[in-house]
N, C-alpha and C. Protein backbone atom coordinates (compact mmCIF):
# COMPACT_ATOMS: atom_id res chain seq x y z
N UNK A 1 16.29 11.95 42.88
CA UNK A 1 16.32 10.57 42.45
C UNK A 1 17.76 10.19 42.14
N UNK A 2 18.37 8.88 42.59
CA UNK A 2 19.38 8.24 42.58
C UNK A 2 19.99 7.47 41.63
N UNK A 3 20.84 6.84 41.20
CA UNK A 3 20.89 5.50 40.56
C UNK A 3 21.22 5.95 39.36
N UNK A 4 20.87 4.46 38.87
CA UNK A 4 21.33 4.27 36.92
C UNK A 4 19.73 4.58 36.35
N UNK A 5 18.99 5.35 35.36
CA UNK A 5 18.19 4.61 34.86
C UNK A 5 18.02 3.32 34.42
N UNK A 6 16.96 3.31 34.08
CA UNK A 6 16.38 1.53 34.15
C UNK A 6 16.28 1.37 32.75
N UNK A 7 16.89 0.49 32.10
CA UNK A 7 16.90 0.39 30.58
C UNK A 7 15.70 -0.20 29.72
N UNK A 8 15.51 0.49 28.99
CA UNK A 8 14.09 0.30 28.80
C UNK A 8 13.96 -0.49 27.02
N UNK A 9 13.21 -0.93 27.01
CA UNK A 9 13.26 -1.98 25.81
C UNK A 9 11.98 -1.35 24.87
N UNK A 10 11.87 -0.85 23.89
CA UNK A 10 10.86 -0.88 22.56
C UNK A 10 10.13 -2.40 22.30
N UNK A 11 9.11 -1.86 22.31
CA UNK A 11 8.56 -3.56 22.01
C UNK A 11 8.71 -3.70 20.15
N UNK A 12 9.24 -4.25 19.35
CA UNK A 12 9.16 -3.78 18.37
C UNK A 12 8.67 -5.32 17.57
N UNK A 13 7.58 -6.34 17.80
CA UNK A 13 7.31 -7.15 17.68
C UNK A 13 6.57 -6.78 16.79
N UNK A 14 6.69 -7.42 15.19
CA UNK A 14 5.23 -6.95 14.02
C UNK A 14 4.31 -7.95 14.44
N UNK A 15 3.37 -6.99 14.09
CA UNK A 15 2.01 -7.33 13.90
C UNK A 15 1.57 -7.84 12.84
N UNK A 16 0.68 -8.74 12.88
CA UNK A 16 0.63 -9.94 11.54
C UNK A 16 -1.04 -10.44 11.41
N UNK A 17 -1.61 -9.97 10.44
CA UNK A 17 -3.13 -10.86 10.11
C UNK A 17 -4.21 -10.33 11.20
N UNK A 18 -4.21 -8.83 11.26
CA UNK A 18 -4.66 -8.55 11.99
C UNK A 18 -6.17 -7.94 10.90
N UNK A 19 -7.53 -8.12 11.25
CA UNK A 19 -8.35 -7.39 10.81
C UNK A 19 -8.68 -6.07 11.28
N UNK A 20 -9.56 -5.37 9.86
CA UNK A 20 -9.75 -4.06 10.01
C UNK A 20 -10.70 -4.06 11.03
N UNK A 21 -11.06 -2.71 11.84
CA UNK A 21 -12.11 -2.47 12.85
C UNK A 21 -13.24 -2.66 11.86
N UNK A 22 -14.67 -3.10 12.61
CA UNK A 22 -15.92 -3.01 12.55
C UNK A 22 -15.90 -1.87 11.85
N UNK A 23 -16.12 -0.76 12.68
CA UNK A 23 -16.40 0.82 12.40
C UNK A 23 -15.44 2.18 11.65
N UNK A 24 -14.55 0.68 10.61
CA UNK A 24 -13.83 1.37 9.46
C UNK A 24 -15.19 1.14 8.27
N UNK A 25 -14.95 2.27 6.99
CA UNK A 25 -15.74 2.34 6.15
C UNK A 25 -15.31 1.47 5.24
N UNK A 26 -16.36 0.96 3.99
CA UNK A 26 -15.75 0.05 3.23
C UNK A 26 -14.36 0.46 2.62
N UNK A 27 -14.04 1.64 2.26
CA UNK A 27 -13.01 2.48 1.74
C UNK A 27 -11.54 2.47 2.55
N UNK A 28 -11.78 2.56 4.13
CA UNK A 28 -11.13 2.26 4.84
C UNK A 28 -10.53 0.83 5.63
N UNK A 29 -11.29 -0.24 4.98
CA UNK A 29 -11.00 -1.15 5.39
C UNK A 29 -10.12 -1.84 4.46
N UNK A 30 -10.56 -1.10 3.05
CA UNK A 30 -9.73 -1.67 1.65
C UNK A 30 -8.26 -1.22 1.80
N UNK A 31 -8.22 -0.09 2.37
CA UNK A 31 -6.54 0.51 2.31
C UNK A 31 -6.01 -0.57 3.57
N UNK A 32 -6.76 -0.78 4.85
CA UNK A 32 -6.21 -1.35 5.94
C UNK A 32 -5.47 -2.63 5.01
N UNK A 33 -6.62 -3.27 4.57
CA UNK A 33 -6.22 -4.82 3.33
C UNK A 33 -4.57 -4.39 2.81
N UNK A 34 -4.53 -3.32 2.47
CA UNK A 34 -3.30 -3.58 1.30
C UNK A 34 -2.60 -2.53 2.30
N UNK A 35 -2.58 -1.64 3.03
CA UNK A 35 -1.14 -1.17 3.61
C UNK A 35 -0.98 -2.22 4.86
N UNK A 36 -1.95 -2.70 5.60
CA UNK A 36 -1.41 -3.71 7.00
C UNK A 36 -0.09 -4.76 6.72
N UNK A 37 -0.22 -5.63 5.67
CA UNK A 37 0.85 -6.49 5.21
C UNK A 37 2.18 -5.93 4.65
N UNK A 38 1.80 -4.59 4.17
CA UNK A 38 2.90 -4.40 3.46
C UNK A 38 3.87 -3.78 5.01
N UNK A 39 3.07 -3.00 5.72
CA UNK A 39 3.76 -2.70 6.52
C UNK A 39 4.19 -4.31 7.67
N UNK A 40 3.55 -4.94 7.82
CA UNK A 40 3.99 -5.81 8.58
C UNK A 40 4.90 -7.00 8.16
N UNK A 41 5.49 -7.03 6.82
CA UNK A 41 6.10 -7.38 6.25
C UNK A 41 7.56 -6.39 6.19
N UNK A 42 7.77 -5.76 6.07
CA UNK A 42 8.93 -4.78 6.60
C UNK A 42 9.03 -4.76 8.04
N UNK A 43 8.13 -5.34 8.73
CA UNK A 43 8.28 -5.27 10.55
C UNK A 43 8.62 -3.94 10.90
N UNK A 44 7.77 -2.99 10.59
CA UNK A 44 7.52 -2.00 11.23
C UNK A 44 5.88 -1.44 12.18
N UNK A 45 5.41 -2.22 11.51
CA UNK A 45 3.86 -2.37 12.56
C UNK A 45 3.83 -2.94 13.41
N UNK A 46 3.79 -2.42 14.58
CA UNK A 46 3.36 -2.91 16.35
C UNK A 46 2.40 -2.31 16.29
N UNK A 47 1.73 -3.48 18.08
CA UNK A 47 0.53 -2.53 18.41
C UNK A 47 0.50 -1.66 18.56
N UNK A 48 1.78 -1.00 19.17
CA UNK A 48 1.54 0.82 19.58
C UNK A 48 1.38 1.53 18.17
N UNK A 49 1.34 0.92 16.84
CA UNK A 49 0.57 1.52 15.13
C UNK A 49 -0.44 1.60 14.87
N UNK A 50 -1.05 0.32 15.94
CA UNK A 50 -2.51 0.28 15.29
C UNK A 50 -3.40 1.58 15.18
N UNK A 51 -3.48 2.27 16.53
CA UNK A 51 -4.05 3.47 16.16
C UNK A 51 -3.61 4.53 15.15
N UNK A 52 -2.68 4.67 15.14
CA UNK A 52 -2.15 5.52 13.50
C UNK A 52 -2.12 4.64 12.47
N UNK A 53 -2.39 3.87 12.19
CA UNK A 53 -3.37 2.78 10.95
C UNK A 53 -4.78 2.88 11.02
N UNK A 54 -5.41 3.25 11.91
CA UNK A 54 -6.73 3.38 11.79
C UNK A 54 -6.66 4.74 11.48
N UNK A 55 -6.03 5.73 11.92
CA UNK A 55 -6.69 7.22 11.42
C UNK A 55 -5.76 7.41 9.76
N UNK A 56 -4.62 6.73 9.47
CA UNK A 56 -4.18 6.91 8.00
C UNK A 56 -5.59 6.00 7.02
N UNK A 57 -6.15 4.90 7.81
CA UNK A 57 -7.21 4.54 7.18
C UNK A 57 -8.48 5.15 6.66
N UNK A 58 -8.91 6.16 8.26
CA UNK A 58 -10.22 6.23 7.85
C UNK A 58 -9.77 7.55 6.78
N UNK A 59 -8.83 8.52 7.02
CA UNK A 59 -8.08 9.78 6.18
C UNK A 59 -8.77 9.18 4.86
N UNK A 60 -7.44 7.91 4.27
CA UNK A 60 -7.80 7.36 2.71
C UNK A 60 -9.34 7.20 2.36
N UNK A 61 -10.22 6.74 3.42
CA UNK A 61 -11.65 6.16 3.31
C UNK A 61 -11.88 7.50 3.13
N UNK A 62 -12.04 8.90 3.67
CA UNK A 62 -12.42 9.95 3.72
C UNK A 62 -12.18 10.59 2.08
N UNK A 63 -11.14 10.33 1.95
CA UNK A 63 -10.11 10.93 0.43
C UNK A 63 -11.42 10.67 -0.47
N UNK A 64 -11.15 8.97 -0.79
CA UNK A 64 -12.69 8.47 -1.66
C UNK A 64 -14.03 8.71 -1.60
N UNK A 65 -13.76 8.97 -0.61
CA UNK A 65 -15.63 9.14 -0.52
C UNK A 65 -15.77 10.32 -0.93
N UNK A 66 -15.35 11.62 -0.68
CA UNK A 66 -14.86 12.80 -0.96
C UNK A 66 -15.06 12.87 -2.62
N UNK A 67 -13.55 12.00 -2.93
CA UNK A 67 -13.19 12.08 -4.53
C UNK A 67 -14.65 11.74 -5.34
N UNK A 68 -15.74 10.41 -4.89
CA UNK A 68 -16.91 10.14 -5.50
C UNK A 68 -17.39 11.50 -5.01
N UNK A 69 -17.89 11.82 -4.01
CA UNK A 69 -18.63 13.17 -4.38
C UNK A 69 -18.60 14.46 -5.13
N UNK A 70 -17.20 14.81 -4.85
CA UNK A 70 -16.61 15.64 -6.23
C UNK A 70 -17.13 15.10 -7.35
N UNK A 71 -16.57 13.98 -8.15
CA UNK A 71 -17.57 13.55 -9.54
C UNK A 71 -19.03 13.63 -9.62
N UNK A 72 -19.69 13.34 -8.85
CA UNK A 72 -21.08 13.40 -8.35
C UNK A 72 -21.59 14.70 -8.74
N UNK A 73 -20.88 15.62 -8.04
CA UNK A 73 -21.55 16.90 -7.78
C UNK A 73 -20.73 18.00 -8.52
N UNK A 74 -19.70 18.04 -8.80
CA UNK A 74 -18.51 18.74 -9.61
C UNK A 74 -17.51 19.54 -8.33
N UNK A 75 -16.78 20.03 -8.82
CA UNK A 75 -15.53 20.63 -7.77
C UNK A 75 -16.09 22.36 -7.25
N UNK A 76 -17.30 22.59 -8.07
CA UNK A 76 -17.97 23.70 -7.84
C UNK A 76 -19.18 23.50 -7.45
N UNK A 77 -20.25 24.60 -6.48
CA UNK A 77 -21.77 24.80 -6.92
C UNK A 77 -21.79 25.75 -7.16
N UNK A 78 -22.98 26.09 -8.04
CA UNK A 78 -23.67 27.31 -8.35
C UNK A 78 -24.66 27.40 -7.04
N UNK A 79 -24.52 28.57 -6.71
CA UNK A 79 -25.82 28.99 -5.77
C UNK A 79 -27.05 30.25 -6.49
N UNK A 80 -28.03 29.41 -6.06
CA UNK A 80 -29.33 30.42 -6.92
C UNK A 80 -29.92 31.25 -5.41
N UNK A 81 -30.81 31.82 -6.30
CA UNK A 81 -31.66 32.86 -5.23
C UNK A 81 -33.30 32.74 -6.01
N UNK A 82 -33.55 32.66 -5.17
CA UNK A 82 -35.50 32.80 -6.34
C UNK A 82 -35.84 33.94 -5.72
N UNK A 83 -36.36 34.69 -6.24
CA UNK A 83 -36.97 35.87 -6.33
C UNK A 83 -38.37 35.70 -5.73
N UNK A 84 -39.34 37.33 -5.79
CA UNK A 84 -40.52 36.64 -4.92
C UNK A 84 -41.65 36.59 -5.93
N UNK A 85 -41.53 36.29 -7.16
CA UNK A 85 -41.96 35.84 -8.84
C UNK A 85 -41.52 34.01 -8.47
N UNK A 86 -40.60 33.71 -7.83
CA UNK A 86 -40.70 32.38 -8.09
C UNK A 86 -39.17 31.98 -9.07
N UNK A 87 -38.87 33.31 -10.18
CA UNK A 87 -37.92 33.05 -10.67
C UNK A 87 -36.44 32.51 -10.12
N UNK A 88 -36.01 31.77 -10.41
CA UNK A 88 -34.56 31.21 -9.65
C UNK A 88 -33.22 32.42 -10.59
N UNK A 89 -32.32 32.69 -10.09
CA UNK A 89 -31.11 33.61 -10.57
C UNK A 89 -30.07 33.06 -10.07
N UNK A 90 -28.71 32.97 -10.77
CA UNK A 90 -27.23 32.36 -10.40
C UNK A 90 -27.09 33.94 -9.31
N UNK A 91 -26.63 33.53 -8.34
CA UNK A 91 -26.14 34.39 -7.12
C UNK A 91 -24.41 34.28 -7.28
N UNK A 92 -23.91 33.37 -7.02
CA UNK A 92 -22.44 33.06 -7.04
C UNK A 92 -21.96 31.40 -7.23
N UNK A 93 -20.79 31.49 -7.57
CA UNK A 93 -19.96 30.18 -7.56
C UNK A 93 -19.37 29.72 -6.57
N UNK A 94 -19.30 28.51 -6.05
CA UNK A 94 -18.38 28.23 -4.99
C UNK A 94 -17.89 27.25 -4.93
N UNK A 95 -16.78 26.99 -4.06
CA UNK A 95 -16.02 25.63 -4.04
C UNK A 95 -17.00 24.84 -3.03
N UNK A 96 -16.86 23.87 -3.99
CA UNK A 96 -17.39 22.23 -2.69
C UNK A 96 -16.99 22.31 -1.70
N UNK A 97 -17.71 22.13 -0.65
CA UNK A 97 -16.89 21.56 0.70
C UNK A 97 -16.48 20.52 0.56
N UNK A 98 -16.63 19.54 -0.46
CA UNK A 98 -16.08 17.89 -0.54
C UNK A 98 -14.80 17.91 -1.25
N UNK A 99 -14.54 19.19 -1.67
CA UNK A 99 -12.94 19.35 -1.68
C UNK A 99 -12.11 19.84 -0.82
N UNK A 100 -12.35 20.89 0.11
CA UNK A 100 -11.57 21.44 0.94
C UNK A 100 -11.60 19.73 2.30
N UNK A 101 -12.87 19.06 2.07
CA UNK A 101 -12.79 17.59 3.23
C UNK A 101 -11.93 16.90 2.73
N UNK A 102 -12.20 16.88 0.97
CA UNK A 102 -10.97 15.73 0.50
C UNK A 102 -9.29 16.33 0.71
N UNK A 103 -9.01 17.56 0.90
CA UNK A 103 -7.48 17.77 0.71
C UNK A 103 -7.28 17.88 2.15
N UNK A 104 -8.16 18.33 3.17
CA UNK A 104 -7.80 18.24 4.90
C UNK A 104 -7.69 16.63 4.95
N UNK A 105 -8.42 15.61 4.38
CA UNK A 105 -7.58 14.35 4.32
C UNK A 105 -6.72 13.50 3.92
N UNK A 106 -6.53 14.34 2.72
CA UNK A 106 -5.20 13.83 2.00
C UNK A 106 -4.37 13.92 2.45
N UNK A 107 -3.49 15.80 3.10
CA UNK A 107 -2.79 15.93 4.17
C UNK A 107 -2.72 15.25 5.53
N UNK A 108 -3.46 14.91 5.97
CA UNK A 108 -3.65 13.80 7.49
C UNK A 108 -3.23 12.33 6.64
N UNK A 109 -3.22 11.72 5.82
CA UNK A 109 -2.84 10.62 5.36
C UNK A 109 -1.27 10.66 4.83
N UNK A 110 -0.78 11.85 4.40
CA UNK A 110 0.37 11.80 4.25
C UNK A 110 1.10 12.19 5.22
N UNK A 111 0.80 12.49 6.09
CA UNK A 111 1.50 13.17 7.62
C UNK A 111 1.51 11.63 8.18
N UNK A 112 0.35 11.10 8.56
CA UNK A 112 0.42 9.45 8.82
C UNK A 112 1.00 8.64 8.17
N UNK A 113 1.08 8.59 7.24
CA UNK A 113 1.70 7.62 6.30
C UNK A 113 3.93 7.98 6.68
N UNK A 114 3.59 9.56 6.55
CA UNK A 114 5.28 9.22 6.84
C UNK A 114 5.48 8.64 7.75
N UNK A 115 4.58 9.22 9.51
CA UNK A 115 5.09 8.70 10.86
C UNK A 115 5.19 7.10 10.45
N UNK A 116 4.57 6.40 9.28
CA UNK A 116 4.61 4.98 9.60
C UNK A 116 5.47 3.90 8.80
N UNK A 117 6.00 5.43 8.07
CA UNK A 117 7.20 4.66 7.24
C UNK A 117 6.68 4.03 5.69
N UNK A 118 5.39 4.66 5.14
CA UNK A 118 5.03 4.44 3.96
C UNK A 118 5.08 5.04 2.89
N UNK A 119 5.95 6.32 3.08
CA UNK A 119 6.51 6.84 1.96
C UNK A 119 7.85 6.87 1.72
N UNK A 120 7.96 7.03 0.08
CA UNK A 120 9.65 6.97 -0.31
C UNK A 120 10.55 7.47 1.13
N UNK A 121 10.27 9.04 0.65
CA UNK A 121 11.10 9.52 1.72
C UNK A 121 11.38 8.76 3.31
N UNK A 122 9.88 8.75 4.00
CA UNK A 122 10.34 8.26 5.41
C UNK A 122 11.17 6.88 5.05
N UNK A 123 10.96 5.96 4.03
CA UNK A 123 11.86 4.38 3.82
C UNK A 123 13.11 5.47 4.20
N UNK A 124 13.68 5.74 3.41
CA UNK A 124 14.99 5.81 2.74
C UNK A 124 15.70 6.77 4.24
N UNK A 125 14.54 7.25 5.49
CA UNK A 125 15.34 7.82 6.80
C UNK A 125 15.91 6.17 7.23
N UNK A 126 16.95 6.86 7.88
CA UNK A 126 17.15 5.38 8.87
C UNK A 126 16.49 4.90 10.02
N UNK A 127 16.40 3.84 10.56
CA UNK A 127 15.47 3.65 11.36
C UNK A 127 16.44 3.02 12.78
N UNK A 128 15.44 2.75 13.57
CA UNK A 128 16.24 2.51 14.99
C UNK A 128 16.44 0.98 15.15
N UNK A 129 17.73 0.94 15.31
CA UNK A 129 18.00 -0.50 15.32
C UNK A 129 18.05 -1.20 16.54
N UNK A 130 17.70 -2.44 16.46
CA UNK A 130 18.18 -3.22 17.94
C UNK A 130 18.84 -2.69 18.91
N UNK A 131 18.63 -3.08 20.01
CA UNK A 131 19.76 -2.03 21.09
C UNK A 131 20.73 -3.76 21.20
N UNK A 132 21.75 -3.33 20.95
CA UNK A 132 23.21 -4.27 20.82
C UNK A 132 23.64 -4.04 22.99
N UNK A 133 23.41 -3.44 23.15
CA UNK A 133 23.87 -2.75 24.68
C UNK A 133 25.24 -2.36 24.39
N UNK A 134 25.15 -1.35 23.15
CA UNK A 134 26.41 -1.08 22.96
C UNK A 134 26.24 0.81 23.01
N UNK A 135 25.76 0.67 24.55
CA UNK A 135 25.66 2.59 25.15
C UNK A 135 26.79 3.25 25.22
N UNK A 136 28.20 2.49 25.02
CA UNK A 136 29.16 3.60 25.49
C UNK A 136 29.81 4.29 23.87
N UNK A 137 28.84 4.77 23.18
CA UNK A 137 29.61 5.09 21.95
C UNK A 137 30.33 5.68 21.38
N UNK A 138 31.22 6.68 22.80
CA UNK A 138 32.67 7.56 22.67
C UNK A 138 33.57 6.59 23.55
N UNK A 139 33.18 5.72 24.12
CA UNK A 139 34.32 5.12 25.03
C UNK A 139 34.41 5.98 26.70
N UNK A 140 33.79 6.23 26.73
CA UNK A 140 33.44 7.12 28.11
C UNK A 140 33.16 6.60 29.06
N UNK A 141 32.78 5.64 29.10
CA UNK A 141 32.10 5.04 30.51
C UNK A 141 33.33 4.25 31.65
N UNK A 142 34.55 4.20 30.61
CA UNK A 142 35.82 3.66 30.78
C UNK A 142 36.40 3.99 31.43
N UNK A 143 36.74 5.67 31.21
CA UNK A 143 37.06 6.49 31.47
C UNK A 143 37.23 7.51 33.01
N UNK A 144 37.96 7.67 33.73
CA UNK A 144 37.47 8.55 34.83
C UNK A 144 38.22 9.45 35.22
């Protein structure tokens, strides 16, 4: 292959007043409410976000629902055994699975949340600016 590459443009147009999907949970549609603006107000949400806004969404929706079941049920069960009397006996203790679901989504929400620029840290990286068409940035192209 020949030539110059073909210069290619980022669409980096925000996205604005957009509603949550149908088939987000109530939990997930509440975070969409309050992170969509904030991010589209910094003009960092395009369409090519929407799908990593829906999975940092349903993550948070997952977190809560999770966190209510933990209270619900406690961060432990007891497991019994009944005997063949009928009597029930503590067998062992164990962790919830609605904690090991709530922290596999906490992690997926903060992994998403950086790619999208909603935490301290990712703000404070720099971000990619306008292309100025200012490619020659040693002075090289001048040069021969």
């Amino acid at each position: 292959m020949r030539g110059t590459k073909p210069h290619l443009r980022v669409e980096r147009e925000p996205l604005r007043d957009r509603p949550p999907p149908d088939y987000l949970s109530e939990d997930a549609k509440a975070e969409w409410g309050r992170i969509v603006p904030l991010l589209a107000e910094r003009k960092i949400l395009t369409e090519a976000d929407v799908g990593m806004i829906e999975t940092y969404c349903m993550s948070i929706g997952t977190v809560r629902d999770m966190d209510r079941e933990i209270q619900r049920t406690g961060a432990v069960q007891k497991v019994y055994k009944v005997d063949k009397d009928g009597n029930s006996f503590l067998v062992s203790v164990r962790k919830n699975p609605a904690v090991s679901i709530r922290n596999e989504a906490m992690t997926q929400a903060r992994l998403v949340a950086s790619e999208l620029g909603a935490t301290p840290v990712s703000r404070s990286r720099p971000t990619i600016a306008d292309d100025d068409d200012d490619d020659d940035l040693f002075g090289w192209q001048g040069a021969s």
